[in-house]
N, C-alpha and C. Protein backbone atom coordinates (compact mmCIF):
# COMPACT_ATOMS: atom_id res chain seq x y z
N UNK A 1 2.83 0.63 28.70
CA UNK A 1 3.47 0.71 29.98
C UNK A 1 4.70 1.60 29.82
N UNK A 2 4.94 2.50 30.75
CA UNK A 2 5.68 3.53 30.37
C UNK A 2 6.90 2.72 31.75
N UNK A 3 7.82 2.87 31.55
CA UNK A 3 9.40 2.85 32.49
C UNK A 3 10.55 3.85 32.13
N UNK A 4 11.64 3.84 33.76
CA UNK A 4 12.58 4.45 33.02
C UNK A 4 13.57 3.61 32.72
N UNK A 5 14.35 3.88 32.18
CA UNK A 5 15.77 2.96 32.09
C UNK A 5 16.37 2.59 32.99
N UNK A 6 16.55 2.32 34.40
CA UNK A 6 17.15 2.28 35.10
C UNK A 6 16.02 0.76 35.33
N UNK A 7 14.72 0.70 35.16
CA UNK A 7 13.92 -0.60 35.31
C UNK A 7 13.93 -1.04 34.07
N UNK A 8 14.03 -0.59 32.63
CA UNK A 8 14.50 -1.49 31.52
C UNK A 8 15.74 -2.36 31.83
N UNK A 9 16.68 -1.60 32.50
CA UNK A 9 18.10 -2.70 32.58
C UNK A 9 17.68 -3.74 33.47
N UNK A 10 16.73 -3.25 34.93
CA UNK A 10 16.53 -4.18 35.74
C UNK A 10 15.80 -5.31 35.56
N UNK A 11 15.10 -5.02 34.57
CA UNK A 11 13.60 -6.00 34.31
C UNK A 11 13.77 -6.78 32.62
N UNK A 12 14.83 -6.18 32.39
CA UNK A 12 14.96 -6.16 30.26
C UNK A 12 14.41 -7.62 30.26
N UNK A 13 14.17 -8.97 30.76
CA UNK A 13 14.17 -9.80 29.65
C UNK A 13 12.89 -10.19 30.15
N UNK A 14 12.44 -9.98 31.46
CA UNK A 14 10.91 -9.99 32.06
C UNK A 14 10.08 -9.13 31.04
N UNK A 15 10.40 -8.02 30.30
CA UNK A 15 9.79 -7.28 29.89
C UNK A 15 9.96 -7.59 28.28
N UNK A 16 10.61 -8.02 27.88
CA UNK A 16 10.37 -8.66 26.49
C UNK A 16 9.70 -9.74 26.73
N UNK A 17 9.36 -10.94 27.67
CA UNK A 17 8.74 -11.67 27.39
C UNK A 17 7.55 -10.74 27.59
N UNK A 18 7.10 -10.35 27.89
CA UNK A 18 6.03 -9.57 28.36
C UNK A 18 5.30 -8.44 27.04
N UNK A 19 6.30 -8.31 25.95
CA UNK A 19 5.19 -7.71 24.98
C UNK A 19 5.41 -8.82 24.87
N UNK A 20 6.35 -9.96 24.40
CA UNK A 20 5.73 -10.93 23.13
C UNK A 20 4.47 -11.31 23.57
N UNK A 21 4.15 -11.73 24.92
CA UNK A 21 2.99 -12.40 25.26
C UNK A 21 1.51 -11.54 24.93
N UNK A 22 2.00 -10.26 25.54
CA UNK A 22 0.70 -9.32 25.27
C UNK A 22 0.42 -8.53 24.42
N UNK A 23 1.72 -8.63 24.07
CA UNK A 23 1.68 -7.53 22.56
C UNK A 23 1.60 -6.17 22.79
N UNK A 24 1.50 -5.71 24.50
CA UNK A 24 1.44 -4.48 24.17
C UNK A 24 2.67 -3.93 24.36
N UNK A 25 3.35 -2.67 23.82
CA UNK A 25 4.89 -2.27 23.93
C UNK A 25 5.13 -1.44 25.40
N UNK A 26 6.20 -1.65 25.42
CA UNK A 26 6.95 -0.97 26.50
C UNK A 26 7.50 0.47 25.78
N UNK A 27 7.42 1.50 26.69
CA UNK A 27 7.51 2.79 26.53
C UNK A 27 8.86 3.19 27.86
N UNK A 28 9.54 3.38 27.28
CA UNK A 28 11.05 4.31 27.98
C UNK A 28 11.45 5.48 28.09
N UNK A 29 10.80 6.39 28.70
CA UNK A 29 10.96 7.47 29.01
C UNK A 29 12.70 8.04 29.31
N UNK A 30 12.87 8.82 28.13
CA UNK A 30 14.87 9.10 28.09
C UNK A 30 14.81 10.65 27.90
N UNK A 31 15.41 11.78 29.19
CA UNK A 31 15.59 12.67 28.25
C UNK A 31 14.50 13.30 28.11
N UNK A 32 13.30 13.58 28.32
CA UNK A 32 12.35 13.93 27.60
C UNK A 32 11.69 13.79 26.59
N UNK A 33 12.38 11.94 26.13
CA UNK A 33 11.74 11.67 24.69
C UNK A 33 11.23 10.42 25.36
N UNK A 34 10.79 9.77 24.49
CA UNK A 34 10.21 8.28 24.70
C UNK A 34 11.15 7.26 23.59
N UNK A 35 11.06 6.12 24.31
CA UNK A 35 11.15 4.97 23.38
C UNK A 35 10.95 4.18 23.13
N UNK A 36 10.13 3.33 22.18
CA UNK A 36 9.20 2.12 22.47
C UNK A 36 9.90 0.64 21.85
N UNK A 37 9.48 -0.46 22.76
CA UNK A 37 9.95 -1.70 22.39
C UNK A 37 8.73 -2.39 22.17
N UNK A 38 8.35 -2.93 20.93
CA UNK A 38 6.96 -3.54 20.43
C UNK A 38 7.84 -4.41 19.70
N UNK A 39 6.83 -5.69 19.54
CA UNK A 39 6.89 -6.73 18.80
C UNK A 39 6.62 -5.96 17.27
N UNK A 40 7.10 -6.60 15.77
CA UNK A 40 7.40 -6.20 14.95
C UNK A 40 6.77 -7.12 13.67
N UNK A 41 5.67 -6.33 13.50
CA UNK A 41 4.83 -7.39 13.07
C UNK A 41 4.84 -7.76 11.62
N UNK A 42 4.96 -9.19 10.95
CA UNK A 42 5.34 -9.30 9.77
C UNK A 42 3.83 -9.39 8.84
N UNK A 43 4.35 -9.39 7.70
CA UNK A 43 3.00 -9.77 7.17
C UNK A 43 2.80 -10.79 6.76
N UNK A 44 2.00 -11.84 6.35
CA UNK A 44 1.73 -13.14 5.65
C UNK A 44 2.23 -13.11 4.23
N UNK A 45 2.05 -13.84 4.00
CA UNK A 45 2.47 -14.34 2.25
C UNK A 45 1.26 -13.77 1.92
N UNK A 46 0.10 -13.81 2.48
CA UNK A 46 -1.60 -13.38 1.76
C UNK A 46 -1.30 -11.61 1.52
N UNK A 47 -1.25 -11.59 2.52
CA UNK A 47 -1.04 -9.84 2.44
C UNK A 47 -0.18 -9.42 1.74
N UNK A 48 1.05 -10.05 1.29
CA UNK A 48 2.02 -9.53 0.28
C UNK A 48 1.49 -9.92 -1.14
N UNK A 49 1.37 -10.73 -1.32
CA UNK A 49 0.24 -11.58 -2.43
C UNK A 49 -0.60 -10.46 -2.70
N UNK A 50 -1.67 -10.31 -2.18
CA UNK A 50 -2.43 -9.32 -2.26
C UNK A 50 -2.42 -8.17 -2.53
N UNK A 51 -1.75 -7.24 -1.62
CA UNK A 51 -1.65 -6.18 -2.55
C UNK A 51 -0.79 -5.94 -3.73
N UNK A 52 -0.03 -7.30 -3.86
CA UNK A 52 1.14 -6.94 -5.38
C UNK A 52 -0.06 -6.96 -6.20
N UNK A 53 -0.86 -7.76 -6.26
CA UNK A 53 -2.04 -8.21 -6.63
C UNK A 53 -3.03 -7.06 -7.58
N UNK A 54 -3.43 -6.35 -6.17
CA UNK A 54 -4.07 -4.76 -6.62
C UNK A 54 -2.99 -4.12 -7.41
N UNK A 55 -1.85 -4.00 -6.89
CA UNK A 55 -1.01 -3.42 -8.13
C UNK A 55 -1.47 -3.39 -9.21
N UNK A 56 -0.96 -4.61 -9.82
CA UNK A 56 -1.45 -5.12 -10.92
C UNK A 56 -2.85 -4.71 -11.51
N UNK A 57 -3.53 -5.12 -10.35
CA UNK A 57 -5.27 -4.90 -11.56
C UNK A 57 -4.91 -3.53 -11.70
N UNK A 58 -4.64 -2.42 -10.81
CA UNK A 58 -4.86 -0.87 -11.26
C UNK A 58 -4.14 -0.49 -12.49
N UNK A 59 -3.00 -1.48 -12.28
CA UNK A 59 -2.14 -1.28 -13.78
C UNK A 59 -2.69 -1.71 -14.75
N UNK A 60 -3.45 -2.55 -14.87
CA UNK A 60 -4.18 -2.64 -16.27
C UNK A 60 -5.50 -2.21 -16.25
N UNK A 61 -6.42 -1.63 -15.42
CA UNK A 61 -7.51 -0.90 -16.06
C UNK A 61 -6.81 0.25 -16.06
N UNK A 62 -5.91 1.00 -15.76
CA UNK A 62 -4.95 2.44 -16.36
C UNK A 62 -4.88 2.03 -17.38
N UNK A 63 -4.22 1.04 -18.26
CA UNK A 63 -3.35 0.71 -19.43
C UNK A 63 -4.90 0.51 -20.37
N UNK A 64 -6.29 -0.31 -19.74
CA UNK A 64 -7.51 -0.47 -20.64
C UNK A 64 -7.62 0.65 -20.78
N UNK A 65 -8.17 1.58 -19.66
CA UNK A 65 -8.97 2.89 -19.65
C UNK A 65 -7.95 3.88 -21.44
N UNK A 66 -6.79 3.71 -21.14
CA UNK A 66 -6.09 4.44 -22.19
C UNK A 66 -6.26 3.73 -23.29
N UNK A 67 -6.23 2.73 -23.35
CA UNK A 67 -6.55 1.81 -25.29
C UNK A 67 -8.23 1.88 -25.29
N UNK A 68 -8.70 2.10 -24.42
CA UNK A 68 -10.44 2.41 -24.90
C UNK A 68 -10.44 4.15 -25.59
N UNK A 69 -9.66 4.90 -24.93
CA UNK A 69 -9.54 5.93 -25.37
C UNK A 69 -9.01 5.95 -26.38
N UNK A 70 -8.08 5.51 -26.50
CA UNK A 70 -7.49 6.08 -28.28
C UNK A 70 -8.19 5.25 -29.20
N UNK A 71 -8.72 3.74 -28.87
CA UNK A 71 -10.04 3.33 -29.69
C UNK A 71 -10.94 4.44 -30.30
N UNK A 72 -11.39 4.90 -29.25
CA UNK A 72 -12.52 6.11 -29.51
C UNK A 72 -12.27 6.84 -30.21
N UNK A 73 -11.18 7.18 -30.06
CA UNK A 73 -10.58 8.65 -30.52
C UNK A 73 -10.18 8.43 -32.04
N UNK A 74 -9.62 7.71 -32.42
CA UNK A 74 -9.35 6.62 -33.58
C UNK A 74 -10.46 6.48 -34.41
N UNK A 75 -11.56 5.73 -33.78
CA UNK A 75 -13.03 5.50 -34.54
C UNK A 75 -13.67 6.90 -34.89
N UNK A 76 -13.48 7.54 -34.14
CA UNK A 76 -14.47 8.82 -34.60
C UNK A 76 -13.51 9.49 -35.56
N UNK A 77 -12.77 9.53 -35.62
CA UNK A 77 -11.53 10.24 -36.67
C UNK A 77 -12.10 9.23 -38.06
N UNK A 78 -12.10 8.02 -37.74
CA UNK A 78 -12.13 7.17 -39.53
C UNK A 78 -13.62 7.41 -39.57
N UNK A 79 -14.65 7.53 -38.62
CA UNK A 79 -15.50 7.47 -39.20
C UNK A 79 -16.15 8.61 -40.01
N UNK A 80 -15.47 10.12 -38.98
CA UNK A 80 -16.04 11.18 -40.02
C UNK A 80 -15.05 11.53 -41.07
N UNK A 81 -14.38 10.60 -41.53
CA UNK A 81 -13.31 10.14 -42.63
C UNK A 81 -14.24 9.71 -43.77
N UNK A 82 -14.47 8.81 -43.45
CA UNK A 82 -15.44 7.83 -44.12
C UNK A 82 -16.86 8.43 -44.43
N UNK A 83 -17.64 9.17 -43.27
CA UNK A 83 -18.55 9.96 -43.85
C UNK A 83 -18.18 10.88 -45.14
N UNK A 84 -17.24 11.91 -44.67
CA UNK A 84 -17.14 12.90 -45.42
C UNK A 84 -16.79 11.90 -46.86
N UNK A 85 -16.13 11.30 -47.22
CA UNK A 85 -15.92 10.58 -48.49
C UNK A 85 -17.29 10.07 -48.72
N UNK A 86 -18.06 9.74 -48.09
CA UNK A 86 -19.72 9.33 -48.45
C UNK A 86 -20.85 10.37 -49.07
N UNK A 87 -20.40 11.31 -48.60
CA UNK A 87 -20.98 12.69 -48.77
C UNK A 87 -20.70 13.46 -49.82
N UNK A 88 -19.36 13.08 -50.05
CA UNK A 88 -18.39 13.61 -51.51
C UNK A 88 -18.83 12.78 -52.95
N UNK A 89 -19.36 11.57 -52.54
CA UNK A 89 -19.83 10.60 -53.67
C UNK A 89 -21.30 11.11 -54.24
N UNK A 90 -22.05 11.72 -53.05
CA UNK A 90 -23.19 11.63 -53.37
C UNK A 90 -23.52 13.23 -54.30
């Protein structure tokens, strides 16, 4: 719903009850700009929970993905270590 200011002052507290109820925002035409009054929506404890959540897992398959790698990288180093000393015996 778009208004100008001159019906925001007239109407201001008709019109806050009016998003809370519907949720939809009021729009104030100032100037050639707009300005909107919307309810301000919080998030749950789930939703904050949650994505700290994902944080986390991405932070440790980053942190696995890198110790599988230098595993690898590690093993194949001792092992053609270990070959070549196998090869030297024979």
């Amino acid at each position: 719903m778009k208004i100008s200011p001159t019906a925001l002052r007239k109407n201001l507290y008709q019109l806050l009850d009016q998003v809370l109820e519907s949720g939809e925002p009021v729009i104030i035409e100032r100037k050639g700009r707009e300005l909107v009054i919307s309810e301000k929506k919080r998030k749950d404890i789930y939703q904050i929970m949650d994505s700290r959540i994902n944080e986390v897992n991405e932070t440790k398959t980053e942190l696995n993905e890198k110790k599988l790698q230098a595993l690898d990288e590690n093993w194949e180093a001792n092992w053609e270590k270990k070959w070549d000393e196998w090869l030297s015996e024979k």
